[in-house]
C-alpha atoms as a PDB file:
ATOM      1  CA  UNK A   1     -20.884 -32.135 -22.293  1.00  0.00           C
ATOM      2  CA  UNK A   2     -17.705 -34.072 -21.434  1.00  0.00           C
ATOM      3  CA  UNK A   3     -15.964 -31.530 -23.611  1.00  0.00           C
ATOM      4  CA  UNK A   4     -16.755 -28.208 -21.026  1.00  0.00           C
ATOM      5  CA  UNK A   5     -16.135 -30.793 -18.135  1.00  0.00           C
ATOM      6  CA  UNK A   6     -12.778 -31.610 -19.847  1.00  0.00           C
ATOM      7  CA  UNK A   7     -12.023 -27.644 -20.520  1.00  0.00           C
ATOM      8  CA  UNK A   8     -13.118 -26.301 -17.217  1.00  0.00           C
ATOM      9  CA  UNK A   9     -10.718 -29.001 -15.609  1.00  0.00           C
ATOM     10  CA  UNK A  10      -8.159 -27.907 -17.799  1.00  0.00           C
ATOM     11  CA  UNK A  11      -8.848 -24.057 -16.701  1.00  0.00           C
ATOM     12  CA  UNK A  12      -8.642 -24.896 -12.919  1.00  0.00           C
ATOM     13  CA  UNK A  13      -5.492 -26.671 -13.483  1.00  0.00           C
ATOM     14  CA  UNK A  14      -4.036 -23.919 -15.337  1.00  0.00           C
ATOM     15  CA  UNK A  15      -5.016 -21.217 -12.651  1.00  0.00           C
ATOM     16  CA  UNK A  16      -3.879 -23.671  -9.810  1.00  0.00           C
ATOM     17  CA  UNK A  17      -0.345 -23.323 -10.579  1.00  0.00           C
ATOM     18  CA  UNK A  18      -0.222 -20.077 -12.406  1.00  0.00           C
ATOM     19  CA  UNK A  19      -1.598 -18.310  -9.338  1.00  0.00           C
ATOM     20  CA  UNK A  20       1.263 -18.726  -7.445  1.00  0.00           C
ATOM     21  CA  UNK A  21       3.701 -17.063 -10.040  1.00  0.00           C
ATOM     22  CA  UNK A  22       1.146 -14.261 -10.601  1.00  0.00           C
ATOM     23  CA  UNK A  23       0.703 -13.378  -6.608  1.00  0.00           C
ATOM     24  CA  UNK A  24       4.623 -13.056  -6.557  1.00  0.00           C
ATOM     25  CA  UNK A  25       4.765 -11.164  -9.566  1.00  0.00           C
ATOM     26  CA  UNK A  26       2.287  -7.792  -9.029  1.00  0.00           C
ATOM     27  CA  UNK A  27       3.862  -8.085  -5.257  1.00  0.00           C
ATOM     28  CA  UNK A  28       7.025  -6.277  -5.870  1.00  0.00           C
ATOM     29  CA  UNK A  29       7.671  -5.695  -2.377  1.00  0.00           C
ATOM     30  CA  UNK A  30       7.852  -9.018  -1.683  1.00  0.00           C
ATOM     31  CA  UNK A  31      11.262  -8.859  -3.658  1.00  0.00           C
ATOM     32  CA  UNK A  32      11.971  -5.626  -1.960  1.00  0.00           C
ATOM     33  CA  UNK A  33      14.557  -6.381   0.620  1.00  0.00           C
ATOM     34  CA  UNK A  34      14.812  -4.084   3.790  1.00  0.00           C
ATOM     35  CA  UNK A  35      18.017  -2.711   4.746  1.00  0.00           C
ATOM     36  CA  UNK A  36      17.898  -2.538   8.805  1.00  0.00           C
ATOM     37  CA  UNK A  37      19.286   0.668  10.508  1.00  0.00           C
ATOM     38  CA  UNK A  38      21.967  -0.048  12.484  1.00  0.00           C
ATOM     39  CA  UNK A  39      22.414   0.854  15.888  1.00  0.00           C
ATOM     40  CA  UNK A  40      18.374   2.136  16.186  1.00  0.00           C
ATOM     41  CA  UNK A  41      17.344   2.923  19.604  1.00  0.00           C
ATOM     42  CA  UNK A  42      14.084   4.136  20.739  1.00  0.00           C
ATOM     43  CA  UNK A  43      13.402   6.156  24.294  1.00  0.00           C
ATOM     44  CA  UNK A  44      11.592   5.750  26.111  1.00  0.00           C
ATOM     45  CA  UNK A  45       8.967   3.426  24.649  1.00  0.00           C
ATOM     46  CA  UNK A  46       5.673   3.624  26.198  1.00  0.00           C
ATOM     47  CA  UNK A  47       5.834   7.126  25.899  1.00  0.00           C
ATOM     48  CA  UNK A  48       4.788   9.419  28.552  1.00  0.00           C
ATOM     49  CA  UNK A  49       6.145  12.731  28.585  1.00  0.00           C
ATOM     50  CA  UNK A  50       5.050  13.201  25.036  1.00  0.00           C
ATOM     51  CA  UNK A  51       8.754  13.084  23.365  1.00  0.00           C
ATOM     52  CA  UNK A  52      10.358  10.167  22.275  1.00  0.00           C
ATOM     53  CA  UNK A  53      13.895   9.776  21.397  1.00  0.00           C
ATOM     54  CA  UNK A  54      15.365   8.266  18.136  1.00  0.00           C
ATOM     55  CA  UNK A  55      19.236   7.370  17.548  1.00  0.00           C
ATOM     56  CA  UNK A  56      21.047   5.443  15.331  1.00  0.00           C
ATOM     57  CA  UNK A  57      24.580   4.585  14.606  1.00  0.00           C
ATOM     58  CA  UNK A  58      24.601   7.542  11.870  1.00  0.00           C
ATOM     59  CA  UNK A  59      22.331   9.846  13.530  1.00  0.00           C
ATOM     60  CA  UNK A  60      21.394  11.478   9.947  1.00  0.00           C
ATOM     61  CA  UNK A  61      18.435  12.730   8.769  1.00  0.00           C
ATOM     62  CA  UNK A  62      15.266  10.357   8.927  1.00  0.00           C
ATOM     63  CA  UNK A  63      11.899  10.256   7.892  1.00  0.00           C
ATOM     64  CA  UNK A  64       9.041   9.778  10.559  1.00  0.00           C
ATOM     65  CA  UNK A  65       5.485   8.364   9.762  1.00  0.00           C
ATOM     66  CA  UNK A  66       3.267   7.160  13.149  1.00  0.00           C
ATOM     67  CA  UNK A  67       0.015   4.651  11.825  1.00  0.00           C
ATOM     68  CA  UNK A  68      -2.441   3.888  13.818  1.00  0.00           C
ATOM     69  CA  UNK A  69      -3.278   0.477  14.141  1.00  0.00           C
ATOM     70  CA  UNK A  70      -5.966   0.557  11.874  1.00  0.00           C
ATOM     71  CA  UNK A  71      -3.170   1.716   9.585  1.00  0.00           C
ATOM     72  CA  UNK A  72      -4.032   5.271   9.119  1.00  0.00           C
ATOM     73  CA  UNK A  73      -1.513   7.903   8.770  1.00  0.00           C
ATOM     74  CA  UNK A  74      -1.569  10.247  11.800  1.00  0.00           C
ATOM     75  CA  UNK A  75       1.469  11.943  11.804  1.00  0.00           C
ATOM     76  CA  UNK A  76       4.599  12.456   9.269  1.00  0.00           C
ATOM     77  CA  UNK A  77       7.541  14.489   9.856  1.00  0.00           C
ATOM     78  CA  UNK A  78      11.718  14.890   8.912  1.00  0.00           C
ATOM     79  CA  UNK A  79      13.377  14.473  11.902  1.00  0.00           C
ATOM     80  CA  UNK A  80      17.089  16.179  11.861  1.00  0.00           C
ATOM     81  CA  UNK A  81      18.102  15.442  15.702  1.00  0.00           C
ATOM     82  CA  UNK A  82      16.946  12.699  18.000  1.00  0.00           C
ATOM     83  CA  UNK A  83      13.488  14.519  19.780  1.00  0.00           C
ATOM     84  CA  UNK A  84      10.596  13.364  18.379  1.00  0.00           C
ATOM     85  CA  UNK A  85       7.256  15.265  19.658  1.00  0.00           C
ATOM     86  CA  UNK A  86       4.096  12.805  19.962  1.00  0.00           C
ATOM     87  CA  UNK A  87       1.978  14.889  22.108  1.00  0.00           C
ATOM     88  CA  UNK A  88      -0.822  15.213  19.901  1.00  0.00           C
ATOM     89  CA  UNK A  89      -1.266  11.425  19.666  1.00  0.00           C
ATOM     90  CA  UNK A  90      -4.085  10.621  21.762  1.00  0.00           C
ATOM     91  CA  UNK A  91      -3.070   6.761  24.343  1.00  0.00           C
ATOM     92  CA  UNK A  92      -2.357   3.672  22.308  1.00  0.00           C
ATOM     93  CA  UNK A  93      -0.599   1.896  20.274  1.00  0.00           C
ATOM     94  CA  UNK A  94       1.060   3.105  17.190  1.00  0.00           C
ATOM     95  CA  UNK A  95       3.131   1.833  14.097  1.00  0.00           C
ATOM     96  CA  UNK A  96       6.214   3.761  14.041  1.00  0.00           C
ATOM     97  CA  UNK A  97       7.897   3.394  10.381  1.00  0.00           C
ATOM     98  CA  UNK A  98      11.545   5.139   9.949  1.00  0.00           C
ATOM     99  CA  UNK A  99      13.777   5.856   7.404  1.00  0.00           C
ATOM    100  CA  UNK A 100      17.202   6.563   6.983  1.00  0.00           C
ATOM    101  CA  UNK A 101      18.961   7.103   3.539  1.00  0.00           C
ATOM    102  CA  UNK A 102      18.259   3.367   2.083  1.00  0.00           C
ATOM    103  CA  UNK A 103      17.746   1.815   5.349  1.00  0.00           C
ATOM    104  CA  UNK A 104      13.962   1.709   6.893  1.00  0.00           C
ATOM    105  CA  UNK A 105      12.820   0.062  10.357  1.00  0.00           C
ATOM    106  CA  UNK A 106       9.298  -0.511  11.629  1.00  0.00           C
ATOM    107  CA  UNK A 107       8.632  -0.419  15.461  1.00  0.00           C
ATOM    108  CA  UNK A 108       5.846  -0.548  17.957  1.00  0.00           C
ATOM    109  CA  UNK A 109       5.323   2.862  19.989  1.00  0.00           C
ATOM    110  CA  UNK A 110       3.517   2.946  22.634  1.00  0.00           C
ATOM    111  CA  UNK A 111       1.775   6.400  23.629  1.00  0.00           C
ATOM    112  CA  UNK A 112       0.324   6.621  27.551  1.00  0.00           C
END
């Protein structure tokens, strides 16, 4: 009996500081370091007219996915000038998620 006590003890133990090391390792975005875009500007933010407008320093070409905040995809596009068109999103609040050659950005958009 004091033998399982003794080996369950030792199993907890184990898994209490292994678990740490074993989070961080099948994580490997938590390594992942992201590049910021410089000079990103979003316009106007809430939306109303159903266009927003996206510049950065580089103006090159970017890649576009709106979330919902349940964090559905609901809308992914390449976007070669600055004009976005959200005029299918329906009011509310959206995770905007952009990237430009190795640099990425995550906003808040706001549709009205």
């Amino acid at each position: 009996m004091k033998k399982r006590y003794f080996l369950v003890f030792l199993l907890f133990g184990f898994l209490a500081f292994a678990s740490p090391a074993i989070a961080q390792e099948s994580n490997p975005s938590a390594l992942r370091t992201e590049r910021p875009i410089d000079g990103l500007s979003i316009y106007p933010n809430p939306v109303t007219g159903g266009k927003v407008y996206i510049s950065t320093t580089l103006n090159k070409e970017k890649k576009i996915e709106i979330f919902n905040i349940l964090g559905k995809p609901v809308q992914k596009t390449q976007l070669r000038g600055r004009e976005l068109d959200v005029s299918t999103l329906t009011p509310g609040i959206y995770i905007l998620k952009i990237e430009e050659g190795s640099s990425r950005a995550t906003k808040k958009l706001i549709v009205k």
